[in-house]
PDB file of N, CA and C in Angstrom:
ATOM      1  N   UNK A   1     199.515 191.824  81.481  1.00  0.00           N
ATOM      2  CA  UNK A   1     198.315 192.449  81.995  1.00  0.00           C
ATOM      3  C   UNK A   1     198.313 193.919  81.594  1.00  0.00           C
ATOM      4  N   UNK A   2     197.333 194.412  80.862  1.00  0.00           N
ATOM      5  CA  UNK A   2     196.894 195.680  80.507  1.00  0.00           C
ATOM      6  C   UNK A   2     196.175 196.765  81.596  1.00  0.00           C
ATOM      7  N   UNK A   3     196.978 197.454  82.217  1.00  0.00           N
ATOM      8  CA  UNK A   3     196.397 197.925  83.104  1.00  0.00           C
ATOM      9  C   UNK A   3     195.669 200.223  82.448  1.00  0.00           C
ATOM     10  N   UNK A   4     194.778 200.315  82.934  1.00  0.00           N
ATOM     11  CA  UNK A   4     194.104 201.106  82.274  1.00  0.00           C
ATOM     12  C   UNK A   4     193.793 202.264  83.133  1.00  0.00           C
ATOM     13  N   UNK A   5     194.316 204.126  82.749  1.00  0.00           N
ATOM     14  CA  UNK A   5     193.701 204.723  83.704  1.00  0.00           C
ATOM     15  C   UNK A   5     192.492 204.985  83.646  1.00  0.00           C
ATOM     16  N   UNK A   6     192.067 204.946  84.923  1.00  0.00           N
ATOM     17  CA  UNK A   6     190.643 205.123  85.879  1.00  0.00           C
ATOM     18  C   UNK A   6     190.200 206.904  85.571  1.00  0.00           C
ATOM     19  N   UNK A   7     191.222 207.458  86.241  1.00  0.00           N
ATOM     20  CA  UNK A   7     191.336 208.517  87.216  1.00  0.00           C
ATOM     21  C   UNK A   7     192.075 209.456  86.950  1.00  0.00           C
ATOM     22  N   UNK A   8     191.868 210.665  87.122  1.00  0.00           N
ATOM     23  CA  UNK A   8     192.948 212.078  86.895  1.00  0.00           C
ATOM     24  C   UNK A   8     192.687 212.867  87.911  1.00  0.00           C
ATOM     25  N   UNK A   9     193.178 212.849  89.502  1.00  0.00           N
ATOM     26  CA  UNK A   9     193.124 213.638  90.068  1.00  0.00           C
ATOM     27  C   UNK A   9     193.930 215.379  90.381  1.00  0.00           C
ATOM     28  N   UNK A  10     193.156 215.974  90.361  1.00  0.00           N
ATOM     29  CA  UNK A  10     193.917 217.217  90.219  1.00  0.00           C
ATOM     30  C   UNK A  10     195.041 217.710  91.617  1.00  0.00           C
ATOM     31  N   UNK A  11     195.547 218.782  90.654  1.00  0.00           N
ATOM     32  CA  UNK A  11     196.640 219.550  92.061  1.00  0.00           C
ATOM     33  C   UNK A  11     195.701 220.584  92.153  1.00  0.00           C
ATOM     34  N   UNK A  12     195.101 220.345  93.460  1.00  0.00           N
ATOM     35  CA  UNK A  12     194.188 221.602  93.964  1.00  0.00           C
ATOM     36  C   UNK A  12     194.299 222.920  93.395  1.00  0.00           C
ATOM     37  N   UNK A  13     196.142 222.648  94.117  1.00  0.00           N
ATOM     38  CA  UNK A  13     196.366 224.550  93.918  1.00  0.00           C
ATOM     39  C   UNK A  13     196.158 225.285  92.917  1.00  0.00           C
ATOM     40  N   UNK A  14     196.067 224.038  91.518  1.00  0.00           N
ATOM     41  CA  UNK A  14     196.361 224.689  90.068  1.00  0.00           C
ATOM     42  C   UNK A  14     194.758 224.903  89.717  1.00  0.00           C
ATOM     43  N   UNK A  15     193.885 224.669  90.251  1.00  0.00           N
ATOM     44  CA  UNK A  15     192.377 224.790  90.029  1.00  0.00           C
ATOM     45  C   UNK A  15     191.290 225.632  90.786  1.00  0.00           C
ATOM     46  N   UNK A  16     190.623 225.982  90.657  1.00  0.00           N
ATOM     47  CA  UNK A  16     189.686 226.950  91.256  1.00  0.00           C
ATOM     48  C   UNK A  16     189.278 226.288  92.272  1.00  0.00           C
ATOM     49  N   UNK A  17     189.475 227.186  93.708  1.00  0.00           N
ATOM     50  CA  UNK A  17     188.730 226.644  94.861  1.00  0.00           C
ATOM     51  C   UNK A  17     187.100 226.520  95.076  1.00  0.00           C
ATOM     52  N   UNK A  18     187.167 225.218  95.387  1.00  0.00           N
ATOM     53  CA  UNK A  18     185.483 224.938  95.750  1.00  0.00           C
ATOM     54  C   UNK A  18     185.124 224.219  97.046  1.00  0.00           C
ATOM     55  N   UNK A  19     184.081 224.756  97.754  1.00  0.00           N
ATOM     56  CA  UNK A  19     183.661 224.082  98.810  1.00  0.00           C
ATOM     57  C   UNK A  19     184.027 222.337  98.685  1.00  0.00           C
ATOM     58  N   UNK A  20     184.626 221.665 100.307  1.00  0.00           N
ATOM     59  CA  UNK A  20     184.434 220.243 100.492  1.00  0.00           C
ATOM     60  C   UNK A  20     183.033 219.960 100.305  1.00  0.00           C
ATOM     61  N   UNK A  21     182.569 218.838  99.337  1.00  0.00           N
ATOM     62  CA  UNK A  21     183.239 217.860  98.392  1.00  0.00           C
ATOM     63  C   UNK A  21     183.719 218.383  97.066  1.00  0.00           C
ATOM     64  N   UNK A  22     183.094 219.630  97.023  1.00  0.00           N
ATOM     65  CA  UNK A  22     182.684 219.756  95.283  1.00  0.00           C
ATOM     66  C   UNK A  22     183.527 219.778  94.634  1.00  0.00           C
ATOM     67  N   UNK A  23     185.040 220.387  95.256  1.00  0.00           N
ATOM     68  CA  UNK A  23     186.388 220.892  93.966  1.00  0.00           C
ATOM     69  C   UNK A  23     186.215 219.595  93.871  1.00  0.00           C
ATOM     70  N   UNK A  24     186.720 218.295  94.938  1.00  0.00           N
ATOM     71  CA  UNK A  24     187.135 216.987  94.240  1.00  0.00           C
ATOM     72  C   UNK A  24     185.951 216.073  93.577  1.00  0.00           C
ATOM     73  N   UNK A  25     184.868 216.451  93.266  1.00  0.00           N
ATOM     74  CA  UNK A  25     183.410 216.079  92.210  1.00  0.00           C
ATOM     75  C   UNK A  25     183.552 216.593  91.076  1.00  0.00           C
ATOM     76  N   UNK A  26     183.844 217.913  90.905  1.00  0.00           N
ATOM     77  CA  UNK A  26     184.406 218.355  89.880  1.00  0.00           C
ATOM     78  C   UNK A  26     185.426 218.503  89.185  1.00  0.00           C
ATOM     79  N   UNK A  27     186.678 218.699  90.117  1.00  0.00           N
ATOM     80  CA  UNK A  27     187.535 218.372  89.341  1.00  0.00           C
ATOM     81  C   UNK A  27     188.291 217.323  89.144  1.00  0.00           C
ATOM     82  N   UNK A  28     188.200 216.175  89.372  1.00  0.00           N
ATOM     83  CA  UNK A  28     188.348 214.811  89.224  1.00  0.00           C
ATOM     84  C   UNK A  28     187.766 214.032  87.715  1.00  0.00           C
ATOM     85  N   UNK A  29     188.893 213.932  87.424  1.00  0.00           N
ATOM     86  CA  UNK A  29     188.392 213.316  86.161  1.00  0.00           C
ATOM     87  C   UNK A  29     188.258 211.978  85.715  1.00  0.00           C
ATOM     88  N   UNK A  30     187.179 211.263  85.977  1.00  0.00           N
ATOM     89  CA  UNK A  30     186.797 209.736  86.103  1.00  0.00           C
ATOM     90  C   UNK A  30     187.464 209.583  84.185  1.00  0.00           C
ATOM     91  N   UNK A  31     188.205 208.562  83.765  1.00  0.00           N
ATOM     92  CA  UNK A  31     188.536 208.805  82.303  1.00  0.00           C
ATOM     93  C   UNK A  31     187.660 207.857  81.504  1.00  0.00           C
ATOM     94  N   UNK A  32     187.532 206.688  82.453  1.00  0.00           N
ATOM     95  CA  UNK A  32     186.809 205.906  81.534  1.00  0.00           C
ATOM     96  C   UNK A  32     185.792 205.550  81.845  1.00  0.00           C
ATOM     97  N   UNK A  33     185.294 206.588  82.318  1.00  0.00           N
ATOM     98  CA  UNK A  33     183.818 206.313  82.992  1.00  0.00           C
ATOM     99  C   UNK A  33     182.757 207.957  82.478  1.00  0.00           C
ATOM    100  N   UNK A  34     181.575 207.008  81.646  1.00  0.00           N
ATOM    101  CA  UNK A  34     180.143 207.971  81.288  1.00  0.00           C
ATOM    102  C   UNK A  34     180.044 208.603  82.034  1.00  0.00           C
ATOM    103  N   UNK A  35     179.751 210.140  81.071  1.00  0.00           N
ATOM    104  CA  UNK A  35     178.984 211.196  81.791  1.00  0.00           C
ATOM    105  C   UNK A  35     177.528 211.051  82.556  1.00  0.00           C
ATOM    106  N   UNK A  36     176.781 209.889  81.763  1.00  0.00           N
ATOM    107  CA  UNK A  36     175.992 209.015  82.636  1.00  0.00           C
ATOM    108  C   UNK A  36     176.162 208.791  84.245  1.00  0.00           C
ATOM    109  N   UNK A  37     177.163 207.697  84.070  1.00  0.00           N
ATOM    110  CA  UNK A  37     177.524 207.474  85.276  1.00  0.00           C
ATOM    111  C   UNK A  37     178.182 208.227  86.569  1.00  0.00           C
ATOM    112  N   UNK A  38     178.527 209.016  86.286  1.00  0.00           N
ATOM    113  CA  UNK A  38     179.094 210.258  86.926  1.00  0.00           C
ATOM    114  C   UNK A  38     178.083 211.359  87.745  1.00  0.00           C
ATOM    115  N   UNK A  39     177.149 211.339  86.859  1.00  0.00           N
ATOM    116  CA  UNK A  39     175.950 212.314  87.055  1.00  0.00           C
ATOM    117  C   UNK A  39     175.332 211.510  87.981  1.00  0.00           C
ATOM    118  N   UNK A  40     175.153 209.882  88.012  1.00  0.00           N
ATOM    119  CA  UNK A  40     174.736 209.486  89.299  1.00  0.00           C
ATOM    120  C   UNK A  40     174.942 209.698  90.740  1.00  0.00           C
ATOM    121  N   UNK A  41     176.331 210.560  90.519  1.00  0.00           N
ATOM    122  CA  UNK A  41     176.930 210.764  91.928  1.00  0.00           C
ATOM    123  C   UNK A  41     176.605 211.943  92.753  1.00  0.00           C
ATOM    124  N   UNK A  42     176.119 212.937  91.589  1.00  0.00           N
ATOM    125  CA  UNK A  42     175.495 214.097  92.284  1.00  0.00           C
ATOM    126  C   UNK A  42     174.309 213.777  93.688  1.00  0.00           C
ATOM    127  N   UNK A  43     173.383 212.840  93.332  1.00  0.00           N
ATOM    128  CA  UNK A  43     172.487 212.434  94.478  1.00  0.00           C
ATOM    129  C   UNK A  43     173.301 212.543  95.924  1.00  0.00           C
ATOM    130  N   UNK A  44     174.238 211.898  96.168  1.00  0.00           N
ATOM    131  CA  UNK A  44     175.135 211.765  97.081  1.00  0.00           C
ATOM    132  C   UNK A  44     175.401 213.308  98.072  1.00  0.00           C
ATOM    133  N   UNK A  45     175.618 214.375  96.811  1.00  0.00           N
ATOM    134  CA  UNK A  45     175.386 215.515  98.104  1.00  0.00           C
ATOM    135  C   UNK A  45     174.890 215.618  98.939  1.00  0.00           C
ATOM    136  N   UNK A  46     173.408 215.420  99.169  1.00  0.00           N
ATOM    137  CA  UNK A  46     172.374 215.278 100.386  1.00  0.00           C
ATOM    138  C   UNK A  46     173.138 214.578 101.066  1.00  0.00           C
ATOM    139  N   UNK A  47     173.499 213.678 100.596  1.00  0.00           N
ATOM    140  CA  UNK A  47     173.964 212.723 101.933  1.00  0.00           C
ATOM    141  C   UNK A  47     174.863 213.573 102.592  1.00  0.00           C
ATOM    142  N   UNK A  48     176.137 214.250 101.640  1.00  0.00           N
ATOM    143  CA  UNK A  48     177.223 214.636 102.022  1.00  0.00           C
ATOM    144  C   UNK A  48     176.710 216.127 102.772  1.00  0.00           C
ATOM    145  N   UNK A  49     175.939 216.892 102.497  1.00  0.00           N
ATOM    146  CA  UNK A  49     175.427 217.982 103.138  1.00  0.00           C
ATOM    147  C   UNK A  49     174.633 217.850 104.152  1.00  0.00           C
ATOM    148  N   UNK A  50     173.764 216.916 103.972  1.00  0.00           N
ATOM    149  CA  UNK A  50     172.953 216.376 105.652  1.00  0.00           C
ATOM    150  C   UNK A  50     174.144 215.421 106.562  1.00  0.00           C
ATOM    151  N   UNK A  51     174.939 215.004 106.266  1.00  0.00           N
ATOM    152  CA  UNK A  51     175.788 214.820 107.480  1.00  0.00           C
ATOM    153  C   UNK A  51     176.564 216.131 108.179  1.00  0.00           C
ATOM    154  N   UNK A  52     176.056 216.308 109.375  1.00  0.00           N
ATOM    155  CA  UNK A  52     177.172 217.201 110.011  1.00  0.00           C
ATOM    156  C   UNK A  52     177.869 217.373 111.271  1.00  0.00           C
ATOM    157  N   UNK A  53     177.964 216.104 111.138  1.00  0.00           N
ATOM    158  CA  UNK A  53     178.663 215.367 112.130  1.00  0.00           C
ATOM    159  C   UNK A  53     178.238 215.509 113.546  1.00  0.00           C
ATOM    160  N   UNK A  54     176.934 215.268 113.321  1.00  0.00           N
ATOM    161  CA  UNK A  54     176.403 215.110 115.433  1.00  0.00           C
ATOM    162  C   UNK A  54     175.751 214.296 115.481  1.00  0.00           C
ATOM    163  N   UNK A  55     175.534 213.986 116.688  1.00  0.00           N
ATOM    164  CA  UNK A  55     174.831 212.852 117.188  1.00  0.00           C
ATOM    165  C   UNK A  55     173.581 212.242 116.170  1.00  0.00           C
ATOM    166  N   UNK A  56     172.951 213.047 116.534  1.00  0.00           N
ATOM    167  CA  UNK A  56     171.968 213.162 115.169  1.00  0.00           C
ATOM    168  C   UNK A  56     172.255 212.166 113.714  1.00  0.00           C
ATOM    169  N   UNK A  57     172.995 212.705 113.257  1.00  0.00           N
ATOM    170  CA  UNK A  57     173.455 212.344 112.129  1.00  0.00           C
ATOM    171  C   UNK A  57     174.414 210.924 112.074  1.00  0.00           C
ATOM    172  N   UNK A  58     175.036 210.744 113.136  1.00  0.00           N
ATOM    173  CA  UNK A  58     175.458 209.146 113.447  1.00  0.00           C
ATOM    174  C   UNK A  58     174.828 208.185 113.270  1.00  0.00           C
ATOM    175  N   UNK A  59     173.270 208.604 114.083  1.00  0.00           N
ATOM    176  CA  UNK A  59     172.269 207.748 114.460  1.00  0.00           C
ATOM    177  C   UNK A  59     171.611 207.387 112.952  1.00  0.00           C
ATOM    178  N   UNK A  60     171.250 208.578 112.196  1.00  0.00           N
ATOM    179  CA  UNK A  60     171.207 208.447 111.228  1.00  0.00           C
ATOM    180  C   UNK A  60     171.458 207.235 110.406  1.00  0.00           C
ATOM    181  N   UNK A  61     173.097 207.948 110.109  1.00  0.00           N
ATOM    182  CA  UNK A  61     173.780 207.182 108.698  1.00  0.00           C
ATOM    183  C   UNK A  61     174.336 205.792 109.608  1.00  0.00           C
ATOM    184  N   UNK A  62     174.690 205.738 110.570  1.00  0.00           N
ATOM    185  CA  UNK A  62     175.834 204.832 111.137  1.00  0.00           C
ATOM    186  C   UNK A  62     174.647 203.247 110.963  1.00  0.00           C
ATOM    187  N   UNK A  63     173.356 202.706 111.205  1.00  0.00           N
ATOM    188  CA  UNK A  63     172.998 201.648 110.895  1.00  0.00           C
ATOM    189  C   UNK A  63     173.195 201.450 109.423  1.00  0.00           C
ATOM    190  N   UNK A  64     173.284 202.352 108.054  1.00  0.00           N
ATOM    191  CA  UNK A  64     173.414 201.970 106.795  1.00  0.00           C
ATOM    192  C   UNK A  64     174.404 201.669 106.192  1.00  0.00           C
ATOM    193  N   UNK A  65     174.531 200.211 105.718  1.00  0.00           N
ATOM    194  CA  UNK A  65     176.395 200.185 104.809  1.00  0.00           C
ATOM    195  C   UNK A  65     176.504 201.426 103.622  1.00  0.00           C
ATOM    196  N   UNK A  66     177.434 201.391 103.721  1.00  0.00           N
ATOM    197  CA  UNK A  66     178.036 202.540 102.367  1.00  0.00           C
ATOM    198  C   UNK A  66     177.202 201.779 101.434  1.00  0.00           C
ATOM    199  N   UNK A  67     177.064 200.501 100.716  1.00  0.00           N
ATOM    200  CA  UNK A  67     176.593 200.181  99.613  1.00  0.00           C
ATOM    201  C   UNK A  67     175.054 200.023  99.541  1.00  0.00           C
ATOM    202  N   UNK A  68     174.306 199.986 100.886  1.00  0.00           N
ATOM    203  CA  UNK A  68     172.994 200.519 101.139  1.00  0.00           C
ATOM    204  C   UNK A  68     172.605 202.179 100.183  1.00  0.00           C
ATOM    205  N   UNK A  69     173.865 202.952 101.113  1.00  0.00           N
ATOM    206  CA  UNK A  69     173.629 204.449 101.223  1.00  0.00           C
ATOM    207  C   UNK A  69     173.308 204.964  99.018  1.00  0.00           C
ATOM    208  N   UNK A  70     174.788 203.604  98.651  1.00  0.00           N
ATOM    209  CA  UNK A  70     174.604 204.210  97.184  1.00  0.00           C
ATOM    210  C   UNK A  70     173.854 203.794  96.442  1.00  0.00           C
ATOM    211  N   UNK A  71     172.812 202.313  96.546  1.00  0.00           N
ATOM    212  CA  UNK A  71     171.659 201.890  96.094  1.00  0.00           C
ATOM    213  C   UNK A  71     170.639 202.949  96.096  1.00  0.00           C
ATOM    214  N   UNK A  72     170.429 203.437  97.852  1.00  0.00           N
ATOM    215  CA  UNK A  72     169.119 204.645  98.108  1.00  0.00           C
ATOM    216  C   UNK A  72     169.159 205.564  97.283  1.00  0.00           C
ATOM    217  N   UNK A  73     171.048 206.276  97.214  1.00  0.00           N
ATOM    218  CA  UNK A  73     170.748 207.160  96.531  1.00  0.00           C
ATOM    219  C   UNK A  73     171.139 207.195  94.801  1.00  0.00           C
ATOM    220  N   UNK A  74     170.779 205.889  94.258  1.00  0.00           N
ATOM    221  CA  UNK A  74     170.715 206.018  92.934  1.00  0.00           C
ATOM    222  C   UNK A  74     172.168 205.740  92.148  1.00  0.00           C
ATOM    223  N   UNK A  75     173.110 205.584  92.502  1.00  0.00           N
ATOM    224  CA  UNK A  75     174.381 205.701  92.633  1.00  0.00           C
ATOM    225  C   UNK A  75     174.394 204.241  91.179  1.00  0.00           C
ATOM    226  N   UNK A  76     175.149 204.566  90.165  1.00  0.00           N
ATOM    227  CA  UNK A  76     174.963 203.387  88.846  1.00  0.00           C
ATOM    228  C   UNK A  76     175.980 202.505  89.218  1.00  0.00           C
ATOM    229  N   UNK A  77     175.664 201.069  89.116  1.00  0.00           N
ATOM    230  CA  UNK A  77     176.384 200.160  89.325  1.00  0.00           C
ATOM    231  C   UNK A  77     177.784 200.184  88.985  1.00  0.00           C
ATOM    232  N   UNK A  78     178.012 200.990  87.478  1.00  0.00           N
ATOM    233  CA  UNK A  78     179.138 201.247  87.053  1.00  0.00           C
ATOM    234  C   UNK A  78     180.314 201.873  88.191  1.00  0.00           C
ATOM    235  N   UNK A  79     179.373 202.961  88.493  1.00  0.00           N
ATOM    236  CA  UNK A  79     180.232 204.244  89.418  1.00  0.00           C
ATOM    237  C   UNK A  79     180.472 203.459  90.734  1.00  0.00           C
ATOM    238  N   UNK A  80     179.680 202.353  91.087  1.00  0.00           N
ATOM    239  CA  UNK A  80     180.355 201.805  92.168  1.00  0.00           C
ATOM    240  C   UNK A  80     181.025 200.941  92.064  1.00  0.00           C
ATOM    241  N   UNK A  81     181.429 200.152  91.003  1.00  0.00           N
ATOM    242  CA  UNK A  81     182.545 198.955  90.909  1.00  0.00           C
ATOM    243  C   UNK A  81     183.995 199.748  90.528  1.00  0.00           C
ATOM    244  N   UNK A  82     183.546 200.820  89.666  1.00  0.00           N
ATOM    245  CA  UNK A  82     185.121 201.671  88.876  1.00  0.00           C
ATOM    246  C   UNK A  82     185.680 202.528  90.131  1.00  0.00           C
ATOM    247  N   UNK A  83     184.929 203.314  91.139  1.00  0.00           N
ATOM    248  CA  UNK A  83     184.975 204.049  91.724  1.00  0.00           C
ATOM    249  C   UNK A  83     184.804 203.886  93.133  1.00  0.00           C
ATOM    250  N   UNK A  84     183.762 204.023  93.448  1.00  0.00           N
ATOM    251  CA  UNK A  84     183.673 203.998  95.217  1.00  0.00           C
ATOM    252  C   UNK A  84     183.617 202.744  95.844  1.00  0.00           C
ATOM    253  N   UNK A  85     183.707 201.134  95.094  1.00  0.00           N
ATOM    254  CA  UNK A  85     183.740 199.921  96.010  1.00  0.00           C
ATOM    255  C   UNK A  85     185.308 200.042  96.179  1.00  0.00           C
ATOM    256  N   UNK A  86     186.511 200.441  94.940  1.00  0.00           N
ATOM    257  CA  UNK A  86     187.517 200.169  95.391  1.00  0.00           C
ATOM    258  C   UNK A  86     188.394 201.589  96.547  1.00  0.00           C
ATOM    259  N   UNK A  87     187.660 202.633  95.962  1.00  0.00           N
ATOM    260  CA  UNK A  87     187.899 203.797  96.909  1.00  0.00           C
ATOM    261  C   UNK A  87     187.898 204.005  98.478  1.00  0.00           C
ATOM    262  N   UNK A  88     186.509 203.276  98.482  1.00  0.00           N
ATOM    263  CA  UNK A  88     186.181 202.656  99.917  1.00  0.00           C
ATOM    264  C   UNK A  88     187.058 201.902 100.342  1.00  0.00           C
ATOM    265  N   UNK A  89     187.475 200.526  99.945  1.00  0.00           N
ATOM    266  CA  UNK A  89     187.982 198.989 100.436  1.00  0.00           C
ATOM    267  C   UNK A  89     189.621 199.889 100.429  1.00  0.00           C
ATOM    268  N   UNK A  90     190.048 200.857 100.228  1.00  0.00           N
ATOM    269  CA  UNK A  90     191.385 202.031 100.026  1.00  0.00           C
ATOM    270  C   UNK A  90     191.477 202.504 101.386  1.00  0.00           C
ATOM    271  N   UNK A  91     190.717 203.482 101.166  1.00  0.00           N
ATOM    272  CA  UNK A  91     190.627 203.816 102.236  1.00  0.00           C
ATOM    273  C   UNK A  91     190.247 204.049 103.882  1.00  0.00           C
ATOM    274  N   UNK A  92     189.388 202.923 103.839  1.00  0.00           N
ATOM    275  CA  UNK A  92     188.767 202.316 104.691  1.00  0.00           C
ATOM    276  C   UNK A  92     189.225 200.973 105.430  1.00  0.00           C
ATOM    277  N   UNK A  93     189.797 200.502 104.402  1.00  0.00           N
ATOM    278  CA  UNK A  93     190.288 199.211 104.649  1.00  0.00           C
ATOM    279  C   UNK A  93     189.395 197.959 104.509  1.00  0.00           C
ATOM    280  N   UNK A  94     187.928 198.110 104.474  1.00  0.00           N
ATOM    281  CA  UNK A  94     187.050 197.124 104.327  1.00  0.00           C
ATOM    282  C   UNK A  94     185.930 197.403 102.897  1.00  0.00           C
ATOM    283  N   UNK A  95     185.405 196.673 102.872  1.00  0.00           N
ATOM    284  CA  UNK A  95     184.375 196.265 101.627  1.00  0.00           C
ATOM    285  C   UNK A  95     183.197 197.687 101.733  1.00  0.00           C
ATOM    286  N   UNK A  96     182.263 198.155 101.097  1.00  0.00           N
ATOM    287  CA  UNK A  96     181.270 198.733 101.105  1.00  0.00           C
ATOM    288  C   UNK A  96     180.170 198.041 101.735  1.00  0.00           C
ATOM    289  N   UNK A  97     179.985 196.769 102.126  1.00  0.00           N
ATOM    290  CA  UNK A  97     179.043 196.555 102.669  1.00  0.00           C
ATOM    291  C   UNK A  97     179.636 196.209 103.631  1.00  0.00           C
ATOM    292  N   UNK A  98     180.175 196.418 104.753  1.00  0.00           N
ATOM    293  CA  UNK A  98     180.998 196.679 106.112  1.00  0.00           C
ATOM    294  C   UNK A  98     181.099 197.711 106.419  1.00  0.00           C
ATOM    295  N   UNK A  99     180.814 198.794 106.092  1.00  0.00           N
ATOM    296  CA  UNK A  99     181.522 200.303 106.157  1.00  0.00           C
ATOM    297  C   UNK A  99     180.493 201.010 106.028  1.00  0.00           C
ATOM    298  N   UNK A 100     180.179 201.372 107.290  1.00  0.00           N
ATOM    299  CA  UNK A 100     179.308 202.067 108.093  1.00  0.00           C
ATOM    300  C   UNK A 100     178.737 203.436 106.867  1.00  0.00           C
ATOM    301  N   UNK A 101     177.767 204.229 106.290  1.00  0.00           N
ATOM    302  CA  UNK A 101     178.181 205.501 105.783  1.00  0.00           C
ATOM    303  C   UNK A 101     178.201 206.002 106.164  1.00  0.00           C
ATOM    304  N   UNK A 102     178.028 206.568 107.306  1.00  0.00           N
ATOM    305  CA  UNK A 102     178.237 207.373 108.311  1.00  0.00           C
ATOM    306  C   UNK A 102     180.313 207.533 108.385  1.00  0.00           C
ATOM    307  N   UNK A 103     181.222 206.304 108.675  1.00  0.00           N
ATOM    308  CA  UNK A 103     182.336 206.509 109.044  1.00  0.00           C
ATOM    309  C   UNK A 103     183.044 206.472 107.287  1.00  0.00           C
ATOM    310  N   UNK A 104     182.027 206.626 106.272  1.00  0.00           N
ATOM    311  CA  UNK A 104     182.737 206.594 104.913  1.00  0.00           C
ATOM    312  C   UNK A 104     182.468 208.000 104.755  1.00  0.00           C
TER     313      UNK A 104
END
């Protein structure tokens, strides 16, 4: 089995500080994945900047699955099979369509 890197995550310290999310949007280096596909992920800020964690915002995001949230916001099929279905089902422990976006 040929296994292939994905991913190049950086050592913070060695890189220019940037506001949560952005150092790890930017400096994360998807390897085998289009600048195309990548650029789909920018949409996602809104999400990530209109959550701020109150009530409000529970009510919000908490009825939408994560894989709702990345359909709405444009998110390329690619960037979610290479990237955030297995990122999610990681760290979350469950699938993207189980996983609240609100608690992703």
């Amino acid at each position: 089995m040929q296994v292939f890197l994905q991913v190049e995550y950086p050592i913070f310290q060695d890189v220019q500080q940037l506001p949560t999310p952005f150092g790890t949007l930017f400096h994360t280096q998807f390897v085998r994945l289009p600048f195309f596909d990548w650029f789909t992920s920018l949409a996602l800020m809104t999400a990530t900047i209109d959550f701020y964690n109150t009530d409000v915002a529970w009510r919000k995001y908490d009825p939408v699955t994560e894989r709702e949230m990345l359909k709405q916001f444009g998110c390329s099929e690619r960037l979610y099979q290479d990237v955030f279905y297995p990122l999610i089902q990681v760290g979350l422990f469950a699938p993207t369509e189980q996983s609240s976006a609100a608690a992703t």
